[in-house]
Protein backbone atom coordinates (compact mmCIF):
# COMPACT_ATOMS: atom_id res chain seq x y z
CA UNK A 1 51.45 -138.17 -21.34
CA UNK A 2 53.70 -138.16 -18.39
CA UNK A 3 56.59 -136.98 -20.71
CA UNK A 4 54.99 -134.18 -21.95
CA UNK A 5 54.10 -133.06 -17.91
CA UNK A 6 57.94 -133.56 -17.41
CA UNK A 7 58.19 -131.22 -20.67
CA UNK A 8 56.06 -128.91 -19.42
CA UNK A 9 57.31 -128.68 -15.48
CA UNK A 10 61.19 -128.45 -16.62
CA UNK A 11 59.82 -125.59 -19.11
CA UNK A 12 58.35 -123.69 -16.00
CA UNK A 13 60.51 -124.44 -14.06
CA UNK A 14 63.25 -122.86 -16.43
CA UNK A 15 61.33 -119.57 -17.10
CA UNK A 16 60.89 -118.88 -13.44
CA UNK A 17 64.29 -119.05 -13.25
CA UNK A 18 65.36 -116.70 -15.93
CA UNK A 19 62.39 -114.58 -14.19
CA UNK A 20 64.12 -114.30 -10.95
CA UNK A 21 67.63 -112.79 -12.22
CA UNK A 22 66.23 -110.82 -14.49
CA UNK A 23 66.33 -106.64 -12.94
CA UNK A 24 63.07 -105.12 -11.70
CA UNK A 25 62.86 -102.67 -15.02
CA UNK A 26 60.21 -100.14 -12.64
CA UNK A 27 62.81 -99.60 -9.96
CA UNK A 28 65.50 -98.75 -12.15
CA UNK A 29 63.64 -96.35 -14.41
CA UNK A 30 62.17 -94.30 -10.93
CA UNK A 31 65.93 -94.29 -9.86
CA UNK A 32 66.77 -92.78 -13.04
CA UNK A 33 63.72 -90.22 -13.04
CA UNK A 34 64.49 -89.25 -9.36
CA UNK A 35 67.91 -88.57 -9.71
CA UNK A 36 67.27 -86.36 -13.51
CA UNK A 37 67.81 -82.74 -12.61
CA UNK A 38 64.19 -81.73 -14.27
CA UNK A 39 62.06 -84.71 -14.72
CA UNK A 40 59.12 -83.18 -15.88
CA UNK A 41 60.96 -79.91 -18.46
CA UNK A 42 59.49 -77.29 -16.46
CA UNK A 43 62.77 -75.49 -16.61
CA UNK A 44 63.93 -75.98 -20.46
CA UNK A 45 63.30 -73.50 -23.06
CA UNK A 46 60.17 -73.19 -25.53
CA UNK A 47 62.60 -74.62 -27.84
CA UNK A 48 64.03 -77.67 -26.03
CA UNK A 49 60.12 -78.30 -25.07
CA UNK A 50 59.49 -78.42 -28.69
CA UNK A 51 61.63 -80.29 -29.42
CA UNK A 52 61.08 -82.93 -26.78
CA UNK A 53 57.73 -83.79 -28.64
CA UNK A 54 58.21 -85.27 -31.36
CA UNK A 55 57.95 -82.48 -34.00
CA UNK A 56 56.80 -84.01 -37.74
CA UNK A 57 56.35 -82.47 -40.84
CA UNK A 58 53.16 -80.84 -41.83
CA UNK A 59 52.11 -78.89 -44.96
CA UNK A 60 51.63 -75.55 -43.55
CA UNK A 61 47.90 -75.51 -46.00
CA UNK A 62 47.05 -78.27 -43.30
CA UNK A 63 46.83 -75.96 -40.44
CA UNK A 64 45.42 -72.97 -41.44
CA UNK A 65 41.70 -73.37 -40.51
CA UNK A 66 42.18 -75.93 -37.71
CA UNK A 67 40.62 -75.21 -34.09
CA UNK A 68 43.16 -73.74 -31.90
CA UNK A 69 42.65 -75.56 -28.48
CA UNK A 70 43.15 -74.57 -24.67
CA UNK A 71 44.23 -76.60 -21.83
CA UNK A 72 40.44 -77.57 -21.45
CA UNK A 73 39.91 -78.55 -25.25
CA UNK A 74 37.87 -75.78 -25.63
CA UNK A 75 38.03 -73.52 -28.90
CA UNK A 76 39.77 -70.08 -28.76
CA UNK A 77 40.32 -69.60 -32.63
CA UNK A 78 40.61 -70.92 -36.07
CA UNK A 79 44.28 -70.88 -37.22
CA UNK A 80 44.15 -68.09 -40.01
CA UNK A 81 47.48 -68.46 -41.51
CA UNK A 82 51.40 -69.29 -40.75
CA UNK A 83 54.03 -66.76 -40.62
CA UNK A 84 57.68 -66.48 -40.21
CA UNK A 85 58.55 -63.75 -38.92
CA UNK A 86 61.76 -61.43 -39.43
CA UNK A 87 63.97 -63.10 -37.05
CA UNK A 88 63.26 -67.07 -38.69
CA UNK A 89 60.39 -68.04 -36.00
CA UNK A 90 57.09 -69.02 -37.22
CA UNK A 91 54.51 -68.23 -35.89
CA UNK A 92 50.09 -69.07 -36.06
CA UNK A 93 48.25 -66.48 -36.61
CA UNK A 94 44.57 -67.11 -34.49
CA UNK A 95 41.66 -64.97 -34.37
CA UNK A 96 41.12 -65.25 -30.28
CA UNK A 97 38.29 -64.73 -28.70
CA UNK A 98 38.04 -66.07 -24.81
CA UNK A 99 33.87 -66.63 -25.21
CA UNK A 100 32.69 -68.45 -28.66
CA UNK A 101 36.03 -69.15 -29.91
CA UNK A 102 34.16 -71.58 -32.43
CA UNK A 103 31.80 -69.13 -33.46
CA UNK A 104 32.71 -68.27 -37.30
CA UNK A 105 31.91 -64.71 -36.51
CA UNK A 106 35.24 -62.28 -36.00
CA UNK A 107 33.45 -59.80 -34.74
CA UNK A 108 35.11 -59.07 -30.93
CA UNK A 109 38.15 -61.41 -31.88
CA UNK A 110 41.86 -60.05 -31.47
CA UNK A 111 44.37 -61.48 -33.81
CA UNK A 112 47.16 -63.49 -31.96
CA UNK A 113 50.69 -64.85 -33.20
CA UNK A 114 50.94 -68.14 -30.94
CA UNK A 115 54.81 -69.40 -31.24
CA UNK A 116 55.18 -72.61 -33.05
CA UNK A 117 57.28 -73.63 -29.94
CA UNK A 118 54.22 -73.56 -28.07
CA UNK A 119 51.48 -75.67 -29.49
CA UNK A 120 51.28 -79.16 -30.13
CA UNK A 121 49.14 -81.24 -32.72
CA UNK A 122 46.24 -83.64 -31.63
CA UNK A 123 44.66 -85.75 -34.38
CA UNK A 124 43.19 -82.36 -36.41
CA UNK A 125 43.07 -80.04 -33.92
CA UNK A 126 46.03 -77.52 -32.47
CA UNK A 127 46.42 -77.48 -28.96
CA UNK A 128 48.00 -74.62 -27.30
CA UNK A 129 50.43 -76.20 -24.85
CA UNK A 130 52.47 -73.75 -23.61
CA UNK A 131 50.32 -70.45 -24.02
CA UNK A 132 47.62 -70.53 -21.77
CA UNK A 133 44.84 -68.20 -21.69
CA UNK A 134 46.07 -65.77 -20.26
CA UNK A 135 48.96 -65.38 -22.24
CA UNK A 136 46.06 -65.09 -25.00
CA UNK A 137 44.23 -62.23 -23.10
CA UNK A 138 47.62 -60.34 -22.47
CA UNK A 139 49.52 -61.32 -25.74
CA UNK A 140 49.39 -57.61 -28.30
CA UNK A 141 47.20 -57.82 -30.94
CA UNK A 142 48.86 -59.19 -34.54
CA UNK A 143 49.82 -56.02 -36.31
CA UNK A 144 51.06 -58.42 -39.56
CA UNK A 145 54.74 -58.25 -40.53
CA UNK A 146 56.95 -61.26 -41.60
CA UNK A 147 56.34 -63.79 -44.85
CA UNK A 148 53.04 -65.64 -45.19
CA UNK A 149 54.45 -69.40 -46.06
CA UNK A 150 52.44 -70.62 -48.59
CA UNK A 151 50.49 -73.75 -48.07
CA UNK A 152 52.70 -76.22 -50.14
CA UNK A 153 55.62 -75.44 -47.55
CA UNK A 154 56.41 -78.40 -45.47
CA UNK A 155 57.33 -76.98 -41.34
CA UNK A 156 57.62 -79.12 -38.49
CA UNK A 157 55.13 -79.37 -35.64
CA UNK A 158 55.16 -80.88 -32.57
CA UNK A 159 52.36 -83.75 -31.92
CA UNK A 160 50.73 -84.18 -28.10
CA UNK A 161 48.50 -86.95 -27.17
């Protein structure tokens, strides 16, 4: 019995002291946060954004009919299909609607191409990240143009928590 204490005191006794010169980990990573020139990405592109979370493959017939999502979690649309347009960007096309954006109805609705860049993916929902609702209200309505990607097509989407 008074072996195994010994054991056991020597083995405390040892971790404390591999404790002790081990680095605080919290001060250095604050250090290194402080001193990064943009910390939170406020000042990268929509693409450097994007690509800062995490985009993962998706078959594009997963996301048409998903809830498009505000900051709020609130419904503005139904995602009514993916397009890339002329210049390579894709875009989701959502029939928006600031009051009863779940309602199935599309009566009142104006059709909106939200930038892949700027929405995010949350379970099965689309969130849009970086178009707010005002960008919504001010974007033009969808006049169509560009190639409807068929829903075995495999695009990359970013995922948000």
């Amino acid at each position: 019995m008074l072996r195994s204490q010994c054991v056991r005191g020597l083995a405390a006794a040892a971790l404390l002291a591999a404790l002790a010169t081990v680095p605080a980990v919290g001060a250095h990573t604050d250090t290194q946060q402080a001193t990064s020139p943009d910390p939170a990405g406020k000042n990268l592109t929509p693409e450097a954004r994007y690509n800062r979370r995490y985009p993962q493959p998706v078959q594009v017939g997963y996301l048409v009919g998903l809830p498009m999502l505000d900051e709020q979690m609130s419904t503005l649309g139904f995602v009514r299909e993916v397009v890339r347009k002329a210049d390579g960007k894709i875009v989701l096309v959502v029939p928006y609607r600031a009051l009863f954006g779940w309602a199935s109805v599309d009566w009142g609705r104006k059709v909106v191409a939200v930038p892949l860049e700027a929405v995010a993916m949350i379970g099965r929902q689309v969130k849009a990240i970086d178009f707010s609702n005002a960008d919504f209200a001010a974007a033009p309505a969808y006049a169509g143009g560009g190639t409807v990607l068929p829903a075995s097509e495999t695009i990359r989407v970013a995922v948000a928590r």
